[in-house]
C-alpha atoms as a PDB file:
ATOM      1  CA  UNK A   1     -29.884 -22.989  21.637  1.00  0.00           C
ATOM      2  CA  UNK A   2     -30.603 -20.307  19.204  1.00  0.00           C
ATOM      3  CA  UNK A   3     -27.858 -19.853  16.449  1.00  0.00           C
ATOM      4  CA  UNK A   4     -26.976 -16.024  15.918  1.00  0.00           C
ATOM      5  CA  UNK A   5     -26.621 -14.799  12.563  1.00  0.00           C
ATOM      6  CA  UNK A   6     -23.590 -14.000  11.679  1.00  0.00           C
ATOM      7  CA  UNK A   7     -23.269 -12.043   8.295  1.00  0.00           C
ATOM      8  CA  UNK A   8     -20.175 -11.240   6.390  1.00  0.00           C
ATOM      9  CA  UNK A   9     -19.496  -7.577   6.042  1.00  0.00           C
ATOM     10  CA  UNK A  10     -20.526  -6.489   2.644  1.00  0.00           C
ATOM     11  CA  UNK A  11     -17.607  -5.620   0.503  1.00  0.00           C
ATOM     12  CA  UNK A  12     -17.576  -2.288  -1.218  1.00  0.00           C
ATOM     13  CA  UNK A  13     -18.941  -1.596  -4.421  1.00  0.00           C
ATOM     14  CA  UNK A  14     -16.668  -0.019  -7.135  1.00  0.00           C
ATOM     15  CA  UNK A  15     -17.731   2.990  -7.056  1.00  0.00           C
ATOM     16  CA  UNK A  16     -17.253   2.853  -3.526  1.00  0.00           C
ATOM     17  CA  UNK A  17     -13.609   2.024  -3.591  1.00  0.00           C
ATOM     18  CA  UNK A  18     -12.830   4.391  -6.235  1.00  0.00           C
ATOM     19  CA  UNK A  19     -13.617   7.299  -3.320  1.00  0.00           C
ATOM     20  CA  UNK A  20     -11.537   5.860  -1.036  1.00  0.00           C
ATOM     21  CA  UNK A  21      -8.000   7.887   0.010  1.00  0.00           C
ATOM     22  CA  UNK A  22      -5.333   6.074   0.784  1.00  0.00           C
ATOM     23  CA  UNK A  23      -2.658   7.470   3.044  1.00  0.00           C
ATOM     24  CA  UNK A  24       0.649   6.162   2.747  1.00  0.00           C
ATOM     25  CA  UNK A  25       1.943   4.934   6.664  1.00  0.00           C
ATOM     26  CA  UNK A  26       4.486   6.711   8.075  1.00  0.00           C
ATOM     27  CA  UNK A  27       7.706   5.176   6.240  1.00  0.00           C
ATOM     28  CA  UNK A  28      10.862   6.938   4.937  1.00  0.00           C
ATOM     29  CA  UNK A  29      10.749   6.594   1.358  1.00  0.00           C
ATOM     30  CA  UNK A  30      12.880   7.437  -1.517  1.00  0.00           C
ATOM     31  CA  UNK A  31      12.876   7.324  -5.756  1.00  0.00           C
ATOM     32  CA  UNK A  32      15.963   5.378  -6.675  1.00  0.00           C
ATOM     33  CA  UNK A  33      17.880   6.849 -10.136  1.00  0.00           C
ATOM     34  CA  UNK A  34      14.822   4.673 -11.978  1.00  0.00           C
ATOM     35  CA  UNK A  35      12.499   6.653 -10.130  1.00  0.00           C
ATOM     36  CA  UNK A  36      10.739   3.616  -8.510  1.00  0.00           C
ATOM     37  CA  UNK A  37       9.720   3.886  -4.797  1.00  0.00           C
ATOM     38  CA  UNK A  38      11.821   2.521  -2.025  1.00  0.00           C
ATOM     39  CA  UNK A  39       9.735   2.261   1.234  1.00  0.00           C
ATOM     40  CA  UNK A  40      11.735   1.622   4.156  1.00  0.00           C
ATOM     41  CA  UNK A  41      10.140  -0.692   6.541  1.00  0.00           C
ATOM     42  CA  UNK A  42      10.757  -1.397  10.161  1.00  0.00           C
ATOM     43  CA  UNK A  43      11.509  -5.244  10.793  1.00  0.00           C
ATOM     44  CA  UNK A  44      10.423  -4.756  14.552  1.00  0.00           C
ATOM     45  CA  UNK A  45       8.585  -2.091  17.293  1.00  0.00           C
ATOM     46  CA  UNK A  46       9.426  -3.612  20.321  1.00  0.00           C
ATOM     47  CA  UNK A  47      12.597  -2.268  21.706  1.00  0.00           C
ATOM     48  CA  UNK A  48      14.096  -5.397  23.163  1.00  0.00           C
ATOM     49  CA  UNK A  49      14.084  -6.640  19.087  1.00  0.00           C
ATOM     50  CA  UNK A  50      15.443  -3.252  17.901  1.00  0.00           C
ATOM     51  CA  UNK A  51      17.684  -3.232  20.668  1.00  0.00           C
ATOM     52  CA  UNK A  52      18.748  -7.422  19.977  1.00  0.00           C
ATOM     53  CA  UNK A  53      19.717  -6.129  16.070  1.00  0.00           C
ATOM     54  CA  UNK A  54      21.666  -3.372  17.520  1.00  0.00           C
ATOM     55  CA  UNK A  55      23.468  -5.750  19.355  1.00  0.00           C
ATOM     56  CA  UNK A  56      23.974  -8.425  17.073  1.00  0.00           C
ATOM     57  CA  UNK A  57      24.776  -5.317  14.062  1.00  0.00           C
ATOM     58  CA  UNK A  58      21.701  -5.787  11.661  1.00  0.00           C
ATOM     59  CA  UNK A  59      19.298  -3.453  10.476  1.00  0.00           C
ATOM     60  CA  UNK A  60      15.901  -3.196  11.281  1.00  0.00           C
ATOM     61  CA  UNK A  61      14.765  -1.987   8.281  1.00  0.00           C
ATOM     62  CA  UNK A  62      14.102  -3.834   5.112  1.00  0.00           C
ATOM     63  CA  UNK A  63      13.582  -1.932   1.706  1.00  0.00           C
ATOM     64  CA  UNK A  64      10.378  -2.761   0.009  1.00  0.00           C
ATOM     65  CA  UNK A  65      11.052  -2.571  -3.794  1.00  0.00           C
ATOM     66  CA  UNK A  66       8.035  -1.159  -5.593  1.00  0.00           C
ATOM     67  CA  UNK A  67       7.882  -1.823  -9.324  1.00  0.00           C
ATOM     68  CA  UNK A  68       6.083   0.867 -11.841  1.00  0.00           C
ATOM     69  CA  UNK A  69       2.786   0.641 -10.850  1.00  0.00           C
ATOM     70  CA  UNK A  70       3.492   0.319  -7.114  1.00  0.00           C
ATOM     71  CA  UNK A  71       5.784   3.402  -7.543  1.00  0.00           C
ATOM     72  CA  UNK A  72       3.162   5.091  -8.899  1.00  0.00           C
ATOM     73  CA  UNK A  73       0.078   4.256  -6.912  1.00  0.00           C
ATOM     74  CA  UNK A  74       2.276   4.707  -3.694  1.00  0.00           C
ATOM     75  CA  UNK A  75       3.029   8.081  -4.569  1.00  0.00           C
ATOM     76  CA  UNK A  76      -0.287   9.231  -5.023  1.00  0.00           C
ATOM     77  CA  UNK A  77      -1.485   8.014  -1.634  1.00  0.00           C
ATOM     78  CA  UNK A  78      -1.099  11.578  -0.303  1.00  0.00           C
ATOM     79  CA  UNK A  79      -4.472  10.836   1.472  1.00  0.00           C
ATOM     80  CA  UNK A  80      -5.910  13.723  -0.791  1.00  0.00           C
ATOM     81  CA  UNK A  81      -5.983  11.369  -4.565  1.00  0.00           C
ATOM     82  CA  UNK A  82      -8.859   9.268  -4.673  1.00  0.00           C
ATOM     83  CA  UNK A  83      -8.681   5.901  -5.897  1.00  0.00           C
ATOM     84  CA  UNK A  84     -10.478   6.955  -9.111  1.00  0.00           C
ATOM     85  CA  UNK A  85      -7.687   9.879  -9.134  1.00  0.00           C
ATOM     86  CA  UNK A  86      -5.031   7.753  -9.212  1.00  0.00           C
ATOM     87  CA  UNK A  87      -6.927   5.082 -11.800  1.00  0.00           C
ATOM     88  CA  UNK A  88      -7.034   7.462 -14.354  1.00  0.00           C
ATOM     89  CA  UNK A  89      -3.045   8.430 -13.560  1.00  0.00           C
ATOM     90  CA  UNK A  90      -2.429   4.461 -14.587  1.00  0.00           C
ATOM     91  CA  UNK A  91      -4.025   4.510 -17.448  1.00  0.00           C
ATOM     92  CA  UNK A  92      -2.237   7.550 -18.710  1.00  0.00           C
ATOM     93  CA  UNK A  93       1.096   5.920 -17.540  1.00  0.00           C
ATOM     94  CA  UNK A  94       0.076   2.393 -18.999  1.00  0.00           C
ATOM     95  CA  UNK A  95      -3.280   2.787 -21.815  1.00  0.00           C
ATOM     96  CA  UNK A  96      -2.422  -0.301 -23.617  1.00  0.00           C
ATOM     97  CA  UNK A  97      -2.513  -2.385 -19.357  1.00  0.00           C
ATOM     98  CA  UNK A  98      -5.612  -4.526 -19.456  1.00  0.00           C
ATOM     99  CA  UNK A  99      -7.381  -4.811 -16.207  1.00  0.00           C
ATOM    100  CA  UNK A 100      -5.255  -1.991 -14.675  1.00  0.00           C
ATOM    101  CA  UNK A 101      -8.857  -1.230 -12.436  1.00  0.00           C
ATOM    102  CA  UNK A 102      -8.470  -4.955 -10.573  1.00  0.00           C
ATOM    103  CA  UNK A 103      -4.698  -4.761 -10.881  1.00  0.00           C
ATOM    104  CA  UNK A 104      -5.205  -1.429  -8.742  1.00  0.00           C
ATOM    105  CA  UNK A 105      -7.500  -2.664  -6.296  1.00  0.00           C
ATOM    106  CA  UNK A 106      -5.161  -5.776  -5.446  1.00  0.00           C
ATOM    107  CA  UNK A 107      -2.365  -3.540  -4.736  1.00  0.00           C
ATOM    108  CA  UNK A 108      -4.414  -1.677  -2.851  1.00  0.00           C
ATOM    109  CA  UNK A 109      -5.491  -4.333  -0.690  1.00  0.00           C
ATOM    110  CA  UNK A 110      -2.194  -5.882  -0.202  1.00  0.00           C
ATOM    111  CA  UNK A 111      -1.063  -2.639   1.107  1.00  0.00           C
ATOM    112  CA  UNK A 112      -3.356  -2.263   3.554  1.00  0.00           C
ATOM    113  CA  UNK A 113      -2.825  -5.909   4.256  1.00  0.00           C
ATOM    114  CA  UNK A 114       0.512  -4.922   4.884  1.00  0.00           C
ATOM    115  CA  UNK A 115      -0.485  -1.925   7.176  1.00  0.00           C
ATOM    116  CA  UNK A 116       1.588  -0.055   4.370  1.00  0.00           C
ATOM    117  CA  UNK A 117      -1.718   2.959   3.811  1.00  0.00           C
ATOM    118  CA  UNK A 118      -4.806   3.527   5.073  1.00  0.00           C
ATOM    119  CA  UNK A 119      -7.719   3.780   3.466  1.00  0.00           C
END
């Protein structure tokens, strides 16, 4: 039996994920008095579960609090700001942040992770 070769996608260079453009999903959103981002997320699609919190009088939304940096980044995925765009809006908004690069690209990931943007 001949083994096939399976290879692990190759993960994207920096420069490569710097020219990504993340697209926020489609989630109502609002700036609370702080000005960080509130993304409001649906608990459930299905309609049986939307229709069993109707019924039992819960929301199906949860608020996602973002802190700074989420606020920031989140508002920038417009799908038109690059990666790189919105790096060099973080370190305006934080210059003495070390590793604000990686702490971007984590975010970034968990987002998508979270089928939060696109990319």
């Amino acid at each position: 039996m001949q083994k096939k070769n399976k290879q692990k996608p190759r993960l994207p260079t920096v420069e490569e994920m710097l020219q990504y453009q993340p697209t926020r999903a489609d989630f109502q959103w609002e700036t609370n008095k702080e000005g960080l981002v509130q993304i409001k997320v649906p608990k459930f699609k299905s309609n049986i579960w939307i229709s069993f919190c109707k019924l039992i009088k819960k929301d199906n939304v949860f608020t996602a609090n973002m802190d700074k940096l989420g606020s920031i980044v989140w508002q920038h995925c417009d799908g038109k700001n690059t990666l790189k765009d919105i790096l060099k809006v973080l370190n305006k908004e934080f210059p003495k942040e070390k590793n604000i690069d990686q702490r971007l690209f984590l975010f970034i990931q968990q987002m998508i992770g979270l089928n939060y943007i696109e990319c």
